[in-house]
Protein backbone atom coordinates (compact mmCIF):
# COMPACT_ATOMS: atom_id res chain seq x y z
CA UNK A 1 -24.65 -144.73 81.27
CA UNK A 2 -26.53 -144.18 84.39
CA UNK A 3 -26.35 -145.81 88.20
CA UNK A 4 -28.96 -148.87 88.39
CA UNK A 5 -28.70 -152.05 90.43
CA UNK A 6 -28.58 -154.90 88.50
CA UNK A 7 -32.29 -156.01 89.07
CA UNK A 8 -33.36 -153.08 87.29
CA UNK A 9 -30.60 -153.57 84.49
CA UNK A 10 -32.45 -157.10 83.87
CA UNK A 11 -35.88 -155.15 84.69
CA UNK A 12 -35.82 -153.22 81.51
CA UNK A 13 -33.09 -155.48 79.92
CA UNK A 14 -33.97 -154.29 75.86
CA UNK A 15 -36.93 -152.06 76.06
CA UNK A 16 -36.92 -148.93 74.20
CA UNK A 17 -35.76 -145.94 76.21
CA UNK A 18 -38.89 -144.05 75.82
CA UNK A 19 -40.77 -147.08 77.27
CA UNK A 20 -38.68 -147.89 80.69
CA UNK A 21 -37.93 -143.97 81.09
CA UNK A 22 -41.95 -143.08 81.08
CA UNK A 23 -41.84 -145.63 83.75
CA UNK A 24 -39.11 -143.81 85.88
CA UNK A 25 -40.61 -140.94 85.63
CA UNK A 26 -44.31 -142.28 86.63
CA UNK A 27 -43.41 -144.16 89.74
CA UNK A 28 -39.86 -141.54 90.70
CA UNK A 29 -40.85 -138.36 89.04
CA UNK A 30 -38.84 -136.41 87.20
CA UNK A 31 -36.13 -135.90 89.37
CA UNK A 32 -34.78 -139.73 89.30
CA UNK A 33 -33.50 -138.47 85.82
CA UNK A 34 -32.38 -135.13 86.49
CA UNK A 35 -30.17 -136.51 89.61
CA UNK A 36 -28.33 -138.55 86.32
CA UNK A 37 -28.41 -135.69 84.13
CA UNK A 38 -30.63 -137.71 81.78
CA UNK A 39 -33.16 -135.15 79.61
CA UNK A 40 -36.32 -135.01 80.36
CA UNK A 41 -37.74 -134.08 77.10
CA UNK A 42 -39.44 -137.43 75.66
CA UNK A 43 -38.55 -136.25 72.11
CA UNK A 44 -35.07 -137.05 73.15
CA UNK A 45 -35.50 -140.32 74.16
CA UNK A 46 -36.38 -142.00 70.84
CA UNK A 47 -33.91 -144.08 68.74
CA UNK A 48 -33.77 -141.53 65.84
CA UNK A 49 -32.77 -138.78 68.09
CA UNK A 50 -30.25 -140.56 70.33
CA UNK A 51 -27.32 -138.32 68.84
CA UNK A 52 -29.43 -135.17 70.32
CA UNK A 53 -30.26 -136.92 73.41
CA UNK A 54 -25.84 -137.33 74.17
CA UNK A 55 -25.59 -133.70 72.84
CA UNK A 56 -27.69 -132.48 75.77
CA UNK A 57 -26.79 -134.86 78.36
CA UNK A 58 -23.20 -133.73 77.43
CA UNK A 59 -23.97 -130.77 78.63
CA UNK A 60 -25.70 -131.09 81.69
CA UNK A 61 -23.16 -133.46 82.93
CA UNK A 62 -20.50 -130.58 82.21
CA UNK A 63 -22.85 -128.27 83.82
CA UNK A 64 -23.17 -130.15 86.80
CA UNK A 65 -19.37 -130.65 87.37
CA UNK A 66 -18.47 -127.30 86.70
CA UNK A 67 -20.89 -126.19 89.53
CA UNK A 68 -19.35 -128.95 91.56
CA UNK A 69 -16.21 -127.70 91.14
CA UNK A 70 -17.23 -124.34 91.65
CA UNK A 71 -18.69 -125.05 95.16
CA UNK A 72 -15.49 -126.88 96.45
CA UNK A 73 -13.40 -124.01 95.26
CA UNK A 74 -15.62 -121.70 97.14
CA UNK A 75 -15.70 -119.29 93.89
């Protein structure tokens, strides 16, 4: 799941990920994903290795709350 208007949703409607995400990442850069926590390692974004692909954006969501949380707590 990731924040997109619904233009885009229709946009890339059932393209592979690979395909559409190349295309972030040429016209946004990297950093469209990252803000999302979606990897930015291509080999992730295939079908066949879509259970790796949650695995690490798993954990850079939970990486980026827990620093969240730490800067509200001031800790």
């Amino acid at each position: 799941m990731a924040f997109i208007t619904g233009q885009t949703n229709r946009r890339i409607s059932n393209k592979e990920a690979v395909n559409y995400l190349r295309e972030v990442v040429a016209k946004q850069g990297e950093a469209a994903l990252q803000s999302q926590c979606v990897p930015v390692d291509e080999a992730l974004w295939s079908t066949e290795r879509y259970r790796d692909f949650l695995s690490v954006r798993r954990q850079a969501l939970a990486d980026r709350m827990n620093a969240f949380i730490r800067e509200k707590s001031g800790t």
